[in-house]
N, C-alpha and C. Protein backbone atom coordinates (compact mmCIF):
# COMPACT_ATOMS: atom_id res chain seq x y z
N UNK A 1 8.23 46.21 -11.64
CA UNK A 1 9.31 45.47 -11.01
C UNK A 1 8.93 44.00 -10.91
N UNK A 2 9.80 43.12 -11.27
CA UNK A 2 9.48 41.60 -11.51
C UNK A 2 9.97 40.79 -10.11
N UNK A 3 9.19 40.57 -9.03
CA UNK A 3 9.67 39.60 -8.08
C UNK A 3 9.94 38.08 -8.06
N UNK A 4 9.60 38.00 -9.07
CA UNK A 4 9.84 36.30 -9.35
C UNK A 4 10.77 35.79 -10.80
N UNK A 5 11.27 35.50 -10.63
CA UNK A 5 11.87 34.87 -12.28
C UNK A 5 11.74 32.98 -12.03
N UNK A 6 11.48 32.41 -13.46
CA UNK A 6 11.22 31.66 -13.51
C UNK A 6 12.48 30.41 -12.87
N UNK A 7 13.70 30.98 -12.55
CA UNK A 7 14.27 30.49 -11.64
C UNK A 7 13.98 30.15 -10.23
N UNK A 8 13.57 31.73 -10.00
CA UNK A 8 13.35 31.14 -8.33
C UNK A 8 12.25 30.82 -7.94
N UNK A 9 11.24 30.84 -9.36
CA UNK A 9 9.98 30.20 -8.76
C UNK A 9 10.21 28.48 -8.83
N UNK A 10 11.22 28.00 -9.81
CA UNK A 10 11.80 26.53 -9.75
C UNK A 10 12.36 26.33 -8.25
N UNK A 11 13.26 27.03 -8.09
CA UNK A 11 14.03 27.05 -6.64
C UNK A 11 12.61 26.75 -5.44
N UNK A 12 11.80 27.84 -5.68
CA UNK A 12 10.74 27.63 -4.50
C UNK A 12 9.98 26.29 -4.75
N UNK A 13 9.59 25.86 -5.84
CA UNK A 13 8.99 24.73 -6.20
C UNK A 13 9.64 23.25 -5.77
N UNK A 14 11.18 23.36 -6.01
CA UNK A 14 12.03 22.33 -5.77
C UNK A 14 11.78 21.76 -4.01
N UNK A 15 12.00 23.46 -3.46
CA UNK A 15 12.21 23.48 -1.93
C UNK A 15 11.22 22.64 -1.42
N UNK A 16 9.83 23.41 -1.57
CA UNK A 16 8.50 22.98 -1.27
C UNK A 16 8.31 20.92 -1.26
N UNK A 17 8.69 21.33 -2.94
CA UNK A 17 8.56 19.55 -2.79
C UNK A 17 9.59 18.98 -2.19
N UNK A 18 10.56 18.70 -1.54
CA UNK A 18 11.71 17.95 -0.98
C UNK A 18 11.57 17.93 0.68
N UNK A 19 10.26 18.86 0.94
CA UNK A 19 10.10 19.08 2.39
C UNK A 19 8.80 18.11 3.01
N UNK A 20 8.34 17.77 2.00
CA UNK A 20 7.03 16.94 1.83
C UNK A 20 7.78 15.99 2.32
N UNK A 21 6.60 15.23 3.26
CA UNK A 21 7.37 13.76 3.91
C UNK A 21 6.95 12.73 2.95
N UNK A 22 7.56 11.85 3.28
CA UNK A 22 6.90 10.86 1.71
C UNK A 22 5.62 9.93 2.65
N UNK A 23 4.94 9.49 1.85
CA UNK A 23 3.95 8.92 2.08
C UNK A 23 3.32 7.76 1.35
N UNK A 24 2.70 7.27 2.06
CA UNK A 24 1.84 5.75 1.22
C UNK A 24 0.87 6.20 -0.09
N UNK A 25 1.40 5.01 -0.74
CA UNK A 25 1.07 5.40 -2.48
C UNK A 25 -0.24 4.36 -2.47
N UNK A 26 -0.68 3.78 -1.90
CA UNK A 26 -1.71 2.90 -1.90
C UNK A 26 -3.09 3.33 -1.74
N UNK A 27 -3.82 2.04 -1.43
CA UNK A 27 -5.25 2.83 -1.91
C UNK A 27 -6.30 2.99 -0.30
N UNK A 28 -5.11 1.96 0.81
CA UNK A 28 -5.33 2.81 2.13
C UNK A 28 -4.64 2.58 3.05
N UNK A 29 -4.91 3.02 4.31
CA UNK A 29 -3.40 3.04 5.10
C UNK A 29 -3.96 2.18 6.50
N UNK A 30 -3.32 1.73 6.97
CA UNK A 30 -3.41 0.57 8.31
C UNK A 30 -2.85 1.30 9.78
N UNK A 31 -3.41 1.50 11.17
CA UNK A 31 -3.21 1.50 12.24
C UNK A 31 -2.36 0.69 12.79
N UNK A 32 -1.18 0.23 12.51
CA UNK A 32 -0.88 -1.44 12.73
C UNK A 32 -0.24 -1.15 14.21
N UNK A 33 0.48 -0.05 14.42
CA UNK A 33 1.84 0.20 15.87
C UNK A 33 2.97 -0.06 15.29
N UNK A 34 3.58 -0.27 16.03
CA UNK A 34 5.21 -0.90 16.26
C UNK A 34 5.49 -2.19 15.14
N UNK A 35 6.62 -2.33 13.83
CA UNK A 35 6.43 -3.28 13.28
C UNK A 35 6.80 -4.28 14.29
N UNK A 36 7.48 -4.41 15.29
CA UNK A 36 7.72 -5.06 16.55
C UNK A 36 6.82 -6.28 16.53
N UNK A 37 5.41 -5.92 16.37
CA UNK A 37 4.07 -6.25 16.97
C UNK A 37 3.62 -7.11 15.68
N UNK A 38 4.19 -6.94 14.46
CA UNK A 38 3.93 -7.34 13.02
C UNK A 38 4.22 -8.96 12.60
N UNK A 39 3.21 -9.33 12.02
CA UNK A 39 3.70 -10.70 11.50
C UNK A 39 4.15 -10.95 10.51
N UNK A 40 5.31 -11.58 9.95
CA UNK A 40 6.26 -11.29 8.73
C UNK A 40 5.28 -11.59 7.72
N UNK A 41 5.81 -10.66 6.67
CA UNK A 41 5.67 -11.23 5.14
C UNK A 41 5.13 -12.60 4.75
N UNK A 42 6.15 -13.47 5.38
CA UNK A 42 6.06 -14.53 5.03
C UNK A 42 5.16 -15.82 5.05
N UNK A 43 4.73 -15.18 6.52
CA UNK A 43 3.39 -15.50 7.23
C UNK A 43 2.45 -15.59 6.19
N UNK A 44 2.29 -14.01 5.82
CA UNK A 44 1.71 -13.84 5.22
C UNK A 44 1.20 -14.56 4.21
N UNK A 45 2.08 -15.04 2.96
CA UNK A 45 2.21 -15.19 2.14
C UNK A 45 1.92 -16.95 2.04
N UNK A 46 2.54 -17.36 3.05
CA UNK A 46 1.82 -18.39 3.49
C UNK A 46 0.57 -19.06 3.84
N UNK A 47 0.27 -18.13 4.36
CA UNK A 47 -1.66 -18.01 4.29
C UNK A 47 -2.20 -17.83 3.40
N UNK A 48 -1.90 -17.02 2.46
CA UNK A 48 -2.32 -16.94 1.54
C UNK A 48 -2.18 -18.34 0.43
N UNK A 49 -1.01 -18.61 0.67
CA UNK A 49 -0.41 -19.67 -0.63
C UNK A 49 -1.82 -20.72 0.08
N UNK A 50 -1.90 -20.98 1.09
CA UNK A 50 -2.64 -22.54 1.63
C UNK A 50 -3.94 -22.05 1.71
N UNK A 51 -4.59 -20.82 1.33
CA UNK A 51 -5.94 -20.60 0.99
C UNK A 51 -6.16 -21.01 -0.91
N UNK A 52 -4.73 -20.58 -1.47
CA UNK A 52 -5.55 -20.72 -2.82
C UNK A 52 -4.70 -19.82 -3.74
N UNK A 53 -4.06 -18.78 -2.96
CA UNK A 53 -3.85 -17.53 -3.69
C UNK A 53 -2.31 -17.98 -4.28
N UNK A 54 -1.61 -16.76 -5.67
CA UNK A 54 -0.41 -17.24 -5.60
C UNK A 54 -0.33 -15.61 -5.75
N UNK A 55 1.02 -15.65 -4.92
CA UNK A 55 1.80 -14.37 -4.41
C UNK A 55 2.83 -14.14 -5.00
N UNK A 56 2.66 -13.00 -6.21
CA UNK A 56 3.59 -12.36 -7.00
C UNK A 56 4.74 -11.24 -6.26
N UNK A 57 4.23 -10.82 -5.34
CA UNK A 57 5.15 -9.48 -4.78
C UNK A 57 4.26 -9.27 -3.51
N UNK A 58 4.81 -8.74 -2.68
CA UNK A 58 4.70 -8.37 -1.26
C UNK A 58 5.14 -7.34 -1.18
N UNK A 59 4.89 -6.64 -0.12
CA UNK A 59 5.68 -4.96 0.59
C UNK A 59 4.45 -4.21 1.02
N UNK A 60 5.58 -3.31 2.15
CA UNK A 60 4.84 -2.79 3.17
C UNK A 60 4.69 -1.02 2.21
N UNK A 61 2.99 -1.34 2.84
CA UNK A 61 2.73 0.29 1.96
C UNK A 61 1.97 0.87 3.23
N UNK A 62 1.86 2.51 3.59
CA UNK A 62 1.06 2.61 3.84
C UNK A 62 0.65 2.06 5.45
N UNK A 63 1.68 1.10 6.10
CA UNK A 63 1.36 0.71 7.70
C UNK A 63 0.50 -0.66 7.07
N UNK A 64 0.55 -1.31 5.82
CA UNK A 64 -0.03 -2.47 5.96
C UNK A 64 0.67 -3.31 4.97
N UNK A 65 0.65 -4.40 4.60
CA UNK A 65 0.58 -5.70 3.63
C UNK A 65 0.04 -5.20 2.25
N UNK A 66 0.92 -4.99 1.23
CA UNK A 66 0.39 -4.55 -0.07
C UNK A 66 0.73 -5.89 -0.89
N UNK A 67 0.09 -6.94 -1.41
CA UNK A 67 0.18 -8.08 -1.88
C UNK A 67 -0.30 -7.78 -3.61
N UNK A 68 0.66 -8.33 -4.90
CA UNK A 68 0.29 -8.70 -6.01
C UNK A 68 0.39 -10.39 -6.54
N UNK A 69 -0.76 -10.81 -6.47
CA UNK A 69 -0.96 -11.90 -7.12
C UNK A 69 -2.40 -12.46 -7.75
N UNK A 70 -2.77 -13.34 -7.56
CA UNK A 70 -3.74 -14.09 -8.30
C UNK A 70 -4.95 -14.75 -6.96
N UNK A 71 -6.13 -14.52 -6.86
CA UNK A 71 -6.86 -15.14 -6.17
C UNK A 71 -7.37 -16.24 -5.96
N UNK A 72 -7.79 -17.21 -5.69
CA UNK A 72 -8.50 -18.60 -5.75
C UNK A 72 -8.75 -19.11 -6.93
N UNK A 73 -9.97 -17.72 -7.34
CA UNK A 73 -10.98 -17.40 -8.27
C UNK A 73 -10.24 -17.49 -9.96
N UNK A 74 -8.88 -16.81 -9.56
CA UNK A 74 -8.23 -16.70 -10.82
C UNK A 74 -8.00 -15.33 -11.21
N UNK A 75 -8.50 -14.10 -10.00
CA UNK A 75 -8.55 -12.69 -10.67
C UNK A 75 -6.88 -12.32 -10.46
N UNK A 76 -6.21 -11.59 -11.17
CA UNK A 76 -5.09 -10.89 -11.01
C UNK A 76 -5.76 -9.67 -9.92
N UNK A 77 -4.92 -9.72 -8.70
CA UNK A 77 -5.27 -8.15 -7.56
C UNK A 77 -4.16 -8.00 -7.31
N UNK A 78 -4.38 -6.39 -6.68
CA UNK A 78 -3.59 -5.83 -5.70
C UNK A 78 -4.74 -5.86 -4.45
N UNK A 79 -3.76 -6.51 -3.26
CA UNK A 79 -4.80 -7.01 -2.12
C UNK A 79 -4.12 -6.05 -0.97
N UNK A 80 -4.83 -5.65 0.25
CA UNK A 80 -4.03 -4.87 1.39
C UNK A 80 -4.59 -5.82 2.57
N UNK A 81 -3.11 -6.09 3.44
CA UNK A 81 -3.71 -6.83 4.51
C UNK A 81 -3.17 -6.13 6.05
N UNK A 82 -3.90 -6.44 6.71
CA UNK A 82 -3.39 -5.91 8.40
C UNK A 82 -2.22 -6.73 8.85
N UNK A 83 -1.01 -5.93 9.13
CA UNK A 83 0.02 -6.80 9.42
C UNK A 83 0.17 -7.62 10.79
N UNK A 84 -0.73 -7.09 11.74
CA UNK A 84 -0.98 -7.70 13.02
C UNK A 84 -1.62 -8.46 12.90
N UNK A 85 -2.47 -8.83 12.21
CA UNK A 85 -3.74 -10.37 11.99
C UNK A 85 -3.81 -11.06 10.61
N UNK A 86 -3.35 -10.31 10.14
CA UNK A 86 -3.76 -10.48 8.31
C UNK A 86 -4.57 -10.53 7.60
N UNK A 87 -5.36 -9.88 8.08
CA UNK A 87 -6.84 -9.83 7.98
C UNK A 87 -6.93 -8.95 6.40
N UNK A 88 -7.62 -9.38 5.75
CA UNK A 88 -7.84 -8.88 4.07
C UNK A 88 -8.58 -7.56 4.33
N UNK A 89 -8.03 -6.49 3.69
CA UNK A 89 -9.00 -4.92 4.12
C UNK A 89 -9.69 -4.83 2.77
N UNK A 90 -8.68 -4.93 1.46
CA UNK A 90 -8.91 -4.27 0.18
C UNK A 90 -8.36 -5.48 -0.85
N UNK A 91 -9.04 -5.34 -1.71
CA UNK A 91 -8.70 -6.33 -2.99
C UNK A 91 -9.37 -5.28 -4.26
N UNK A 92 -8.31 -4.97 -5.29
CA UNK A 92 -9.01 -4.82 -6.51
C UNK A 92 -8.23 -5.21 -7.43
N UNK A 93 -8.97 -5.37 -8.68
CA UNK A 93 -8.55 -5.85 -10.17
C UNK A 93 -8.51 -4.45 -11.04
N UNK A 94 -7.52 -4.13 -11.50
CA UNK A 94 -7.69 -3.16 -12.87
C UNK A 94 -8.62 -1.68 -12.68
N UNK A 95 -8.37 -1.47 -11.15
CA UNK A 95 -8.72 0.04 -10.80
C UNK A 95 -10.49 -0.52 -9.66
N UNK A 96 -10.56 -1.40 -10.29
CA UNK A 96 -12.48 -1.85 -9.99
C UNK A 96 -12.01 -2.73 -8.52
N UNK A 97 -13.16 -2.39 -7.56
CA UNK A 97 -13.29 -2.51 -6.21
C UNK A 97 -13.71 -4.09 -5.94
N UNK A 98 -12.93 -4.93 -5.92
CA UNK A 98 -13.78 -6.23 -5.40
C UNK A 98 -14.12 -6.65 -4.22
N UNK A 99 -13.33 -6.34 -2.97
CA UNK A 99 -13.51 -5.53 -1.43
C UNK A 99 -13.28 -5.78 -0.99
N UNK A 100 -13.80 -4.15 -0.33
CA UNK A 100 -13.33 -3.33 0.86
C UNK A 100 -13.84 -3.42 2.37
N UNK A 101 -13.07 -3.80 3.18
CA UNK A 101 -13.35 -4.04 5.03
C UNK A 101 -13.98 -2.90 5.22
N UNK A 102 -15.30 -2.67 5.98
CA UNK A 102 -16.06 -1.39 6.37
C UNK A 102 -14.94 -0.76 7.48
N UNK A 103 -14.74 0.08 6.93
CA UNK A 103 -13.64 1.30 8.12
C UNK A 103 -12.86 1.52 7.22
N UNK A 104 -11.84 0.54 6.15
CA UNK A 104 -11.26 1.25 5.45
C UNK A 104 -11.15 1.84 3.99
């Protein structure tokens, strides 16, 4: 006797995944609170621009600052920052670690 057909094992598969909460696609996630408490984007981006950096894309991943642009230095990153301070957690180039804040 066959309890499954490849239908309703799709059906169960479909279910399963659509119940999953979605989650941060990044490479880590931030404590930040309430965006209430958060300092805009723009801030952001601003600090960054008057350190050196140029800021291709912004967005929130993950409870933090997911930044694509160019460093001082000249490296192309994906950078993660704390949205309450802006404090730099993560920077890498092309999968490779150029760094990481101890904790995250």
């Amino acid at each position: 006797m066959r309890l499954w057909t490849p239908l309703s094992l799709a059906a169960v598969a479909a279910i399963a995944f659509a119940s999953v909460p979605a989650s941060a696609t990044g490479a880590i996630t931030c404590k930040s609170g309430p965006v209430s408490g958060w300092k805009s984007q723009k801030a952001l981006t601003d600090k960054l621009t008057k350190d050196g950096w140029t800021v291709r894309k912004s967005k929130v991943d993950g409870g933090c600052y997911e930044v694509y642009g160019t460093t001082p230095e000249g490296d192309r990153v994906e950078a993660y920052f704390h949205p309450v301070t802006l404090e730099k957690l993560y920077v890498s180039r092309r999968g490779e670690i150029l760094f990481r804040k101890v904790g995250y």
